[in-house]
Protein backbone atom coordinates (compact mmCIF):
# COMPACT_ATOMS: atom_id res chain seq x y z
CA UNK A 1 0.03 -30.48 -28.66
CA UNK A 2 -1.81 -28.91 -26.10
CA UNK A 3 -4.60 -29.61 -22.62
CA UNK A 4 -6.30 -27.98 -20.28
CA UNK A 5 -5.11 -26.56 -17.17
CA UNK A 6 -6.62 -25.40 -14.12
CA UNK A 7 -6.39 -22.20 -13.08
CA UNK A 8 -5.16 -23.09 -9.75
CA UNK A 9 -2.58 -25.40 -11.75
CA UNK A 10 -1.36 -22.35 -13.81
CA UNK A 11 -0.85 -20.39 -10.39
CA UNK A 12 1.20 -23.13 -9.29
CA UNK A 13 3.18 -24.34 -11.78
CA UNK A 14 3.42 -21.63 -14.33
CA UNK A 15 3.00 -17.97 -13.39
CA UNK A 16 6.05 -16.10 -13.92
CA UNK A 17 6.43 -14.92 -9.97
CA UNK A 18 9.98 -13.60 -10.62
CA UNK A 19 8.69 -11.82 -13.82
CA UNK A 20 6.34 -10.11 -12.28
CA UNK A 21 8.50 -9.09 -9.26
CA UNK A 22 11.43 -7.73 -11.94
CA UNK A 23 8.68 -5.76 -13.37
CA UNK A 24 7.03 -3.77 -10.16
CA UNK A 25 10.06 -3.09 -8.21
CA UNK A 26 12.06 -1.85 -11.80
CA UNK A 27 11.55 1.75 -10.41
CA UNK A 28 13.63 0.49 -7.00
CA UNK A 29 9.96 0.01 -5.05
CA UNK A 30 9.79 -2.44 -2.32
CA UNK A 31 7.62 -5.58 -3.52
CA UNK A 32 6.24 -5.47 0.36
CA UNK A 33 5.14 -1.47 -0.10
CA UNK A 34 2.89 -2.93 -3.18
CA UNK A 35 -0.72 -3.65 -2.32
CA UNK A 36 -2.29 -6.84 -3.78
CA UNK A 37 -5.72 -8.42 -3.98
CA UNK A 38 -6.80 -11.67 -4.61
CA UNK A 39 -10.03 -13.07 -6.28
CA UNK A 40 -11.59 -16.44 -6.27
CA UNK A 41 -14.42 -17.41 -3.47
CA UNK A 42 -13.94 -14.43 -2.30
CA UNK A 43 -11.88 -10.80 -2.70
CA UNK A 44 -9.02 -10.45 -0.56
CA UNK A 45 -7.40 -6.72 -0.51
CA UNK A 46 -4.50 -5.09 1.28
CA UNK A 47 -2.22 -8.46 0.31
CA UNK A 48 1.15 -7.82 1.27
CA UNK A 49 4.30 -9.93 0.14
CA UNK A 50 8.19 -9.73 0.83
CA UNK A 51 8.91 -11.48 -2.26
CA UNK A 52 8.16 -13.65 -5.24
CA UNK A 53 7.89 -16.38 -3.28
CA UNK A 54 6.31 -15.19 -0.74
CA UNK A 55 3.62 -14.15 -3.24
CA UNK A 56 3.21 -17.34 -4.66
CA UNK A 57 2.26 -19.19 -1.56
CA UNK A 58 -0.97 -16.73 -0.45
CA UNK A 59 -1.76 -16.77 -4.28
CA UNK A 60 -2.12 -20.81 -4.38
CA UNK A 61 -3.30 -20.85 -0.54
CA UNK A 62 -6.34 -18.52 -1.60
CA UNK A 63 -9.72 -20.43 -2.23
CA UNK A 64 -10.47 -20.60 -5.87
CA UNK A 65 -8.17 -18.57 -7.01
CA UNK A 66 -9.05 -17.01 -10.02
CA UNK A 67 -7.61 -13.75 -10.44
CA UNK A 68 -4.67 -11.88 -8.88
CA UNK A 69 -4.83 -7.79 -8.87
CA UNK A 70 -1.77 -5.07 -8.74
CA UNK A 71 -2.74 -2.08 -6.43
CA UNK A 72 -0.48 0.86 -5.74
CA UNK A 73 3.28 1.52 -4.08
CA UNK A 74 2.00 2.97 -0.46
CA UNK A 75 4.58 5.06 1.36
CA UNK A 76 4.95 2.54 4.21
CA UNK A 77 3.26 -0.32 5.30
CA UNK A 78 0.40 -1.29 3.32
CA UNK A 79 -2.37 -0.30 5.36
CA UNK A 80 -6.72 -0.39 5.30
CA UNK A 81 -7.09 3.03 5.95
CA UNK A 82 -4.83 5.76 5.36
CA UNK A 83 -7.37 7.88 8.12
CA UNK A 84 -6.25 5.19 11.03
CA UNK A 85 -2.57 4.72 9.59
CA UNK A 86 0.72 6.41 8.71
CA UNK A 87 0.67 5.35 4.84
CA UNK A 88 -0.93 5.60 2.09
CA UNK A 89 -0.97 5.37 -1.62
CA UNK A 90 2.06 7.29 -2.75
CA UNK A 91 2.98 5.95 -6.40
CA UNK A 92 1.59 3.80 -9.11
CA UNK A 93 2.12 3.08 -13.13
CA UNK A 94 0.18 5.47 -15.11
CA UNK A 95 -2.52 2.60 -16.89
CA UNK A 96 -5.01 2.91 -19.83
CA UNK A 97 -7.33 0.67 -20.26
CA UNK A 98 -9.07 0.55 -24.20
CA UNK A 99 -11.83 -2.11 -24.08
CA UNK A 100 -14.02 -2.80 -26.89
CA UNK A 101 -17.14 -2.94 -25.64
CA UNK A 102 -19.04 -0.81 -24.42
CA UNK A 103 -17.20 2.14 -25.28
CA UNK A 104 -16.84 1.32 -29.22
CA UNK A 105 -20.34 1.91 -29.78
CA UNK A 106 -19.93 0.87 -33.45
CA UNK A 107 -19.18 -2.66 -32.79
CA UNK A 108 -21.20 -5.53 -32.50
CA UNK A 109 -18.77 -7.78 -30.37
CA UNK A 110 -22.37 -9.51 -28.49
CA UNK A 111 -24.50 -12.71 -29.59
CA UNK A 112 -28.25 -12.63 -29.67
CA UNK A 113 -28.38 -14.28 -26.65
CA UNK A 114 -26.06 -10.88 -24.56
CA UNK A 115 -23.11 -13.46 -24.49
CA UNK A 116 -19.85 -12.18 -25.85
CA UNK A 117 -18.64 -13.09 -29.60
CA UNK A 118 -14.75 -13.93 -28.49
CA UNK A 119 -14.69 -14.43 -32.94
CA UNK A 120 -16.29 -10.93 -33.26
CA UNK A 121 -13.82 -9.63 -30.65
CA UNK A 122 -10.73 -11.20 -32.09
CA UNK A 123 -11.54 -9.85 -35.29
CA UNK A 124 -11.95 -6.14 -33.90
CA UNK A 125 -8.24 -6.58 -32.84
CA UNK A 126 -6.99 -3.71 -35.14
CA UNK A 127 -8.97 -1.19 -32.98
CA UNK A 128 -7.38 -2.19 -29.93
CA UNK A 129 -3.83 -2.19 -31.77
CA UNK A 130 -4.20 1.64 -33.15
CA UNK A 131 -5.69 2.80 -30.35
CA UNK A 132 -2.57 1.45 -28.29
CA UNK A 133 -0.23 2.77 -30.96
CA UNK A 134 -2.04 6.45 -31.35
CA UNK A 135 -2.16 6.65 -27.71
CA UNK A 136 1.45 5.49 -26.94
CA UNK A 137 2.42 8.13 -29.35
CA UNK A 138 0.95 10.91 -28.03
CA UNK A 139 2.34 9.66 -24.27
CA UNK A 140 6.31 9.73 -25.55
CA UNK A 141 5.78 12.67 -27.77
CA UNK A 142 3.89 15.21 -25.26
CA UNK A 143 4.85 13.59 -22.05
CA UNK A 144 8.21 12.20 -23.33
CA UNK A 145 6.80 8.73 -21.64
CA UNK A 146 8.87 6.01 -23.21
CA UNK A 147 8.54 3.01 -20.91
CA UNK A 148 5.36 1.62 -21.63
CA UNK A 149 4.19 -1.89 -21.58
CA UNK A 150 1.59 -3.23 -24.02
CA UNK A 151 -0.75 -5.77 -22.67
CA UNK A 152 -3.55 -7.65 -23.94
CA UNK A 153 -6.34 -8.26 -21.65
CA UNK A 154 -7.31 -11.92 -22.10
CA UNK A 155 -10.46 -10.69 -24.02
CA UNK A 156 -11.51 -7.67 -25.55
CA UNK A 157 -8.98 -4.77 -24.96
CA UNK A 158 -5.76 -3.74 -24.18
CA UNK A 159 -4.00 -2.58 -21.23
CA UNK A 160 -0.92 0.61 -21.79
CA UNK A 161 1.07 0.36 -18.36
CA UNK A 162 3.62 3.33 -18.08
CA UNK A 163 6.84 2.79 -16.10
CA UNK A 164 8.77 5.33 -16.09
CA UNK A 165 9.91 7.22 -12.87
CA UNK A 166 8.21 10.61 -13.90
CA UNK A 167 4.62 9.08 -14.27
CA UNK A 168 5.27 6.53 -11.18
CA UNK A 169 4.94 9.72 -8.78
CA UNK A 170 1.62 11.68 -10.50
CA UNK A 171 -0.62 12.90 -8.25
CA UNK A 172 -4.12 12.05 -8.90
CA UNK A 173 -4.84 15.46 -10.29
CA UNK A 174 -1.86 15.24 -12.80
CA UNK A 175 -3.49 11.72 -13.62
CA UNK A 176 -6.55 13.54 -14.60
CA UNK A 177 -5.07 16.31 -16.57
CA UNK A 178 -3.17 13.82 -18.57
CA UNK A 179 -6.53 11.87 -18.85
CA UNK A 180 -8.23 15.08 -20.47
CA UNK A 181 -5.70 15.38 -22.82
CA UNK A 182 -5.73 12.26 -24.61
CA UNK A 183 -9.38 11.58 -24.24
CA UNK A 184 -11.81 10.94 -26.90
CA UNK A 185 -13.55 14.30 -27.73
CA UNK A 186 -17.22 13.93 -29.74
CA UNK A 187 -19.79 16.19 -30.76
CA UNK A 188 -23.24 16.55 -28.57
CA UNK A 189 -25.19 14.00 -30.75
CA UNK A 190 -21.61 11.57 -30.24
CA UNK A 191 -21.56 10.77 -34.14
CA UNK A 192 -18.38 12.57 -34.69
CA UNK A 193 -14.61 13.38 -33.20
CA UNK A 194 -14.85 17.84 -32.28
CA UNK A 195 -12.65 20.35 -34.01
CA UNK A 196 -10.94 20.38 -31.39
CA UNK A 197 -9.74 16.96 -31.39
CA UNK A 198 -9.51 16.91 -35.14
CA UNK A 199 -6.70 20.05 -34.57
CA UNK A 200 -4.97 18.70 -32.03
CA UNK A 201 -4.33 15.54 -34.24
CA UNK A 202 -3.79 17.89 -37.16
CA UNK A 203 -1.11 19.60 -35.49
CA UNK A 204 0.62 16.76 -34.42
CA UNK A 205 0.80 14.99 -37.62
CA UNK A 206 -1.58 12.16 -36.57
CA UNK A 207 -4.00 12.89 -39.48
CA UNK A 208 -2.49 10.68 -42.14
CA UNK A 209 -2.16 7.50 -39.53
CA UNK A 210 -5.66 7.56 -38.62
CA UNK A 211 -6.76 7.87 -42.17
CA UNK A 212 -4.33 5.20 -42.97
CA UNK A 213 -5.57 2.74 -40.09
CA UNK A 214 -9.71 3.82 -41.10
CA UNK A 215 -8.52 2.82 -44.39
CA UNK A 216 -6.41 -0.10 -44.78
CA UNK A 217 -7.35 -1.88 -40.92
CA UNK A 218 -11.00 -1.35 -40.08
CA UNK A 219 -12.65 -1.11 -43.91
CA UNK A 220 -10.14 -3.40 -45.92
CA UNK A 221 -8.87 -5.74 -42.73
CA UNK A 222 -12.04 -6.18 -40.93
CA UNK A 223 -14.54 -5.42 -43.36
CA UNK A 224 -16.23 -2.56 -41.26
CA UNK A 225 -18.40 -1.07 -44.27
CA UNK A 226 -19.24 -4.53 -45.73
CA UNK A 227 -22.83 -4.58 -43.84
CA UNK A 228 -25.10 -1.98 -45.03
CA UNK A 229 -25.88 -0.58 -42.45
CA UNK A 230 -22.27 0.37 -41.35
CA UNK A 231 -22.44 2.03 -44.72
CA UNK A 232 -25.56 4.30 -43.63
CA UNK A 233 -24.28 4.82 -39.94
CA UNK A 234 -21.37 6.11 -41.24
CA UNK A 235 -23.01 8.78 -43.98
CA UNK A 236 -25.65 9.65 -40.96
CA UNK A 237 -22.62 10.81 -39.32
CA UNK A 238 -21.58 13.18 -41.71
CA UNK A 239 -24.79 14.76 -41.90
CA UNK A 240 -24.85 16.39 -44.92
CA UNK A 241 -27.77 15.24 -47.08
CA UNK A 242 -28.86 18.73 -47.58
CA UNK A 243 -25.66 19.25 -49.58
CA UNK A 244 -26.94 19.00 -52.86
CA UNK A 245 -23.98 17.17 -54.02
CA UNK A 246 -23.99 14.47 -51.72
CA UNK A 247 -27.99 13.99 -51.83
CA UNK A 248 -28.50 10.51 -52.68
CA UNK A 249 -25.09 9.21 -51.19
CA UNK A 250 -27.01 7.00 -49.28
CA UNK A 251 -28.46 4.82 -52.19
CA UNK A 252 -24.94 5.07 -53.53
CA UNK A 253 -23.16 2.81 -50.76
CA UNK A 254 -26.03 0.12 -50.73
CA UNK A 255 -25.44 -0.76 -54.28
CA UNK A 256 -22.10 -1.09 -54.23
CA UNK A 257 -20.55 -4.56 -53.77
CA UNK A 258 -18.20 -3.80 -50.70
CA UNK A 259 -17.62 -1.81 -47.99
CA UNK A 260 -14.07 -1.23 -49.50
CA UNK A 261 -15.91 0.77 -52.72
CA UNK A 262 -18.64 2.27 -50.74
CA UNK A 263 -15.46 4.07 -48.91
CA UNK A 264 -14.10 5.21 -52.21
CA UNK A 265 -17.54 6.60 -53.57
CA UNK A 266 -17.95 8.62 -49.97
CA UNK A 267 -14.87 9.78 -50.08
CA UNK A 268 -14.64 10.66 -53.87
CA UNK A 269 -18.08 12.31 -53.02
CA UNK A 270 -16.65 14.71 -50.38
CA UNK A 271 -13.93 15.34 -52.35
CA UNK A 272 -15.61 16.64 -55.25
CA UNK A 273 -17.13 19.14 -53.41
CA UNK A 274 -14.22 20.70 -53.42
CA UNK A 275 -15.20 22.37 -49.82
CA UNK A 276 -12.47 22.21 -46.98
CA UNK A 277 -14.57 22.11 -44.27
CA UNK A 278 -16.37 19.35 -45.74
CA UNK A 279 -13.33 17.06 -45.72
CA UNK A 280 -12.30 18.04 -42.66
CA UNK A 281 -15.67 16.81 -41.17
CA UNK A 282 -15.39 13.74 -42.69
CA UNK A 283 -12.29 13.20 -41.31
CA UNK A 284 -13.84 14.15 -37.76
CA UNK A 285 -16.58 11.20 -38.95
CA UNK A 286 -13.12 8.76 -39.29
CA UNK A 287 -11.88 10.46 -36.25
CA UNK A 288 -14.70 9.05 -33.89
CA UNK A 289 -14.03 5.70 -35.04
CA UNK A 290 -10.32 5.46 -34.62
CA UNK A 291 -9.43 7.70 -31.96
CA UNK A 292 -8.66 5.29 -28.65
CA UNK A 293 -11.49 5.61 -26.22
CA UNK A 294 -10.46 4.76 -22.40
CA UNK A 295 -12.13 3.82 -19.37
CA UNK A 296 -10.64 6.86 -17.11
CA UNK A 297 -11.82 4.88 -14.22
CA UNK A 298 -8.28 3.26 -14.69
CA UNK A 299 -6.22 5.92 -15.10
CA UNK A 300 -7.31 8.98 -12.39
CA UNK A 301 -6.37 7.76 -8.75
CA UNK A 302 -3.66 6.27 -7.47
CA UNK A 303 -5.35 3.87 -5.30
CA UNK A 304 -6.93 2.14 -8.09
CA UNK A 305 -6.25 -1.79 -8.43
CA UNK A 306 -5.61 -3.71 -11.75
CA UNK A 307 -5.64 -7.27 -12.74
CA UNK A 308 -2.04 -8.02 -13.38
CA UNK A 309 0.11 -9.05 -15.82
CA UNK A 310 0.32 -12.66 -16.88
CA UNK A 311 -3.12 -13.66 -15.24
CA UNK A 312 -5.86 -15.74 -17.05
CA UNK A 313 -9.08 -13.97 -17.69
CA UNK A 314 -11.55 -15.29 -16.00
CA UNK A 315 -14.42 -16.03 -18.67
CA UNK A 316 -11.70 -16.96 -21.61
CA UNK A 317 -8.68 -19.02 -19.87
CA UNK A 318 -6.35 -16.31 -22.07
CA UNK A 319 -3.53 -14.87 -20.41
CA UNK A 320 -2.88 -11.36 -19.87
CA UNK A 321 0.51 -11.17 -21.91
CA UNK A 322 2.28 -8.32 -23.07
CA UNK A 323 2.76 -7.72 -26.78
CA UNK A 324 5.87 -7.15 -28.64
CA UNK A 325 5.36 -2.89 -30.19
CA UNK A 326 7.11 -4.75 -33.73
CA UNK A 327 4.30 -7.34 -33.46
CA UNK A 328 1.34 -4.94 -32.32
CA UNK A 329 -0.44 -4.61 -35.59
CA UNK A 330 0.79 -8.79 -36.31
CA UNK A 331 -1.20 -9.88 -32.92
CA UNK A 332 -4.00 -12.24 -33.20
CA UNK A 333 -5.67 -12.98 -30.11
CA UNK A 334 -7.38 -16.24 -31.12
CA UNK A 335 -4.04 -17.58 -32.38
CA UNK A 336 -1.14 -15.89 -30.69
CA UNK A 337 -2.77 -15.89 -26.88
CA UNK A 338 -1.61 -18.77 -24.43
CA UNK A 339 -4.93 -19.72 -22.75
CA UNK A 340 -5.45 -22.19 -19.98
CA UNK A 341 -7.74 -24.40 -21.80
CA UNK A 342 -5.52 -24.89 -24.30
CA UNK A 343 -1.74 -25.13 -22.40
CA UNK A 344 1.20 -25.81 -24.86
CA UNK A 345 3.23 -28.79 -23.47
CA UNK A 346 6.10 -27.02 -23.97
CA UNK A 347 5.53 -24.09 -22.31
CA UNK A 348 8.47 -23.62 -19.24
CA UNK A 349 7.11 -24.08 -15.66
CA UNK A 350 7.86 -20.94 -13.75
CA UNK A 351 7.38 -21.81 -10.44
CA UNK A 352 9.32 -24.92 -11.03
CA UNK A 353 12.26 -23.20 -13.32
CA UNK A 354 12.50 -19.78 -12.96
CA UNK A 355 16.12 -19.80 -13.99
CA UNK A 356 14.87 -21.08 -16.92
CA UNK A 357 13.57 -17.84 -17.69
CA UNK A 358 15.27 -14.99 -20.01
CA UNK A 359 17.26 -12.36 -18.17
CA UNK A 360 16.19 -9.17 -17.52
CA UNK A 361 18.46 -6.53 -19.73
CA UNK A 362 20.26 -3.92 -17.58
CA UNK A 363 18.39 -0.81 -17.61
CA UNK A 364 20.79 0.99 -19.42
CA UNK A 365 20.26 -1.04 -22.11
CA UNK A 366 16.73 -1.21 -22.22
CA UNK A 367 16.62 1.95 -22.37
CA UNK A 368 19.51 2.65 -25.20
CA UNK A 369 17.64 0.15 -26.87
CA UNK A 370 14.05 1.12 -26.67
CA UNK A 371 15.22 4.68 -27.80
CA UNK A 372 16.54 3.15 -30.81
CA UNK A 373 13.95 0.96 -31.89
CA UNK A 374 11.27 3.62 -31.48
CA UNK A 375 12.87 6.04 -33.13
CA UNK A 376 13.54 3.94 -35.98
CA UNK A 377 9.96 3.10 -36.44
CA UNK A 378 8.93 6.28 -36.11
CA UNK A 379 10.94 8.15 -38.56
CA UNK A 380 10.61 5.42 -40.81
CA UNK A 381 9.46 7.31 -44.15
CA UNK A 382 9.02 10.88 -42.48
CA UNK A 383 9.59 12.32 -45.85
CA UNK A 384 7.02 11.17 -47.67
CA UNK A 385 3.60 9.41 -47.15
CA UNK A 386 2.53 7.88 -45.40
CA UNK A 387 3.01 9.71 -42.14
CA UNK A 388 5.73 8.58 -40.10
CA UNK A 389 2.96 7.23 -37.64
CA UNK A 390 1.71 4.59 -39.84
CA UNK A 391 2.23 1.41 -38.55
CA UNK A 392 4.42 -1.50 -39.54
CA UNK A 393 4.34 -4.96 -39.11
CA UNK A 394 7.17 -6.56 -37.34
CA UNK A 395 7.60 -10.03 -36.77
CA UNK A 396 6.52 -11.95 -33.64
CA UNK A 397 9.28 -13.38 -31.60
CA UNK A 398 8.89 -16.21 -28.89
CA UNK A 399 4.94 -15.26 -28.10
CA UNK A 400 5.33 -18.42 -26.25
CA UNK A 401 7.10 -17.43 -23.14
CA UNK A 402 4.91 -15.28 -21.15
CA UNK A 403 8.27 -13.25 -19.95
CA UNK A 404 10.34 -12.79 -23.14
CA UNK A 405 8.68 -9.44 -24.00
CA UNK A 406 10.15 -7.92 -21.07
CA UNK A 407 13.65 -8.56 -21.83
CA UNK A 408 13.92 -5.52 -24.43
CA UNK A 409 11.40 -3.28 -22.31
């Protein structure tokens, strides 16, 4: 059974404070050297609190509130202007932000009318999910990044915070080179992934998890291909109708029943070709649509300020929770997101019971057993195919309580 709650309620009565307070001191920062910012009537910056509690009361006091921001670790006191003041913006998490629209220019996640299609968004999930699992990949394997916190938005992406110590203290350039190398790379005419990008993934043994998620998430899962004129985007992107061999392909895919075997007869079309550098530009074509595309906006400077964990978006009600990796590719955000409008009677108050919360694991162990559980998912099947990259389902544990996911990161 569930009702609807206001936000102000939620702020009140639910928000996990001493969550949140765990989770941005973890590195041994003072909560009172972390900027905040408020939203409701009106944006408040530069919000300074000595603790969870403290927190809590300028969060309920502010008019309307709506939304409540994380800003960066300053080196002192939080000040205005670093120009007229001895401190300034000294650390932050390392955050990637993958939204859905506009940046997935494929997807149609809009109604006639401009609104947004939350159904059309929910069921574009799996791009959100292997763009968070391609990209948290290639953070632990060429960073060696390990601490890193999934979280859904509350509507049409995903947020990848980074923890640990090494990526707290980036400089802003360092941000940016980072930024360059994991960023979507696509021809002039942006209908394909480069070479370049297509190499890099080669040579880091990505190829077979991105054909894998093309294949079995976004044709067979969500059905990309079924409208026809998916079908002839995707052959315009090859561009190669004056191969001979592939002249008529796109007749081919509109009489075909499903998107499923219009994939199959473009990719048995290639293939018979028997020309290399024909495959490897259609896998540049599968490239472009599966390769995580981030708003860098997010990522570069230090100073930057995101909407926190745990907060309800403003235009759905859903909360801003973080996702267990096992249950990544399981995650349904119409079904497994607590929203306001819809509040579980259950659900644990947090301002009320906060030692009714689950304990934080000692860092030591988080860490022992983070190292563990990644490895073991990642080297599941290494010698054979699929690629040890290919995603499996784990089950979902306690989605319910905003704060269990923490407890193994």
């Amino acid at each position: 059974m569930a009702f609807s709650i206001t936000p102000l309620e939620y702020y009140t009565r639910h928000f996990p404070y001493q969550k949140l307070e765990r989770l941005l001191t973890r590195n041994g920062d003072a909560l009172c050297q972390r900027e905040f910012a408020l939203e409701g009537d009106f944006y408040k910056r530069y919000v300074v609190a000595k603790d969870w509690k403290d927190l809590r009361r300028q969060v309920i006091a502010h008019p309307g509130i709506a939304s409540l921001h994380v800003g960066p670790v300053y080196s002192g006191r939080v000040a205005r202007s670093a120009a007229h003041a001895r401190s300034w913006p000294e650390r932050r998490e390392l955050v990637f932000d993958i939204d859905l629209h506009p940046d997935y220019d494929y997807l149609t996640l809009n109604n006639a009318d401009g609104s947004v299609n939350m159904e059309a968004c929910d069921r574009a999930w799996p791009v959100c999910a292997v763009g968070a699992f391609l990209l948290q990949y290639v953070l632990e394997n060429a960073f060696g990044f390990k601490e890193v916190l999934v979280v859904y938005s509350g509507r049409r992406g995903v947020y990848l915070w980074v923890f640990d110590e090494a990526a707290m203290g980036l400089s802003d350039d360092a941000r940016s080179a980072i930024v360059g190398y994991v960023r979507m790379s696509l021809t002039e005419d942006k209908m394909r992934a480069t070479t370049a990008l297509r190499r890099f993934v080669e040579t880091n043994q990505m190829l077979s998890a991105v054909q894998w998620a093309f294949e079995e998430l976004f044709v067979r899962e969500m059905g990309l291909l079924d409208p026809l004129e998916q079908r002839l985007s995707l052959v315009d992107r090859l561009n190669l109708s004056h191969v001979e061999a592939l002249q008529g392909l796109h007749e081919d895919v509109i009489d075909l029943e499903s998107g499923v075997a219009a994939w199959e007869r473009i990719k048995a079309k290639v293939k018979a070709t028997g020309q290399e550098w024909m495959e490897d530009k259609l896998n540049e074509v599968v490239l472009a649509y599966v390769w995580p595309r981030i708003d860098e906006n997010v990522s570069l400077h230090r100073n930057h300020l995101l909407k926190s964990c745990f907060v309800p978006h403003p235009k759905t009600g859903r909360i801003a929770m973080p996702i267990w990796q096992e249950a990544l590719f399981e995650f349904c955000p119409g079904s497994s997101a607590l929203s306001i409008h819809s509040w579980p009677l259950h659900t644990h108050e947090y301002g009320a019971e906060p030692q009714a919360l689950p304990r934080f694991v000692e860092k030591k162990q988080k860490k022992s057993e983070a190292k563990r559980r990644k490895s073991s998912r990642l080297t599941r099947g290494a010698s054979r195919k699929p690629s040890p990259l290919v995603p499996q389902p784990g089950a979902m544990k306690d989605i319910e309580d905003l704060g269990s996911v923490l407890e193994t990161f």
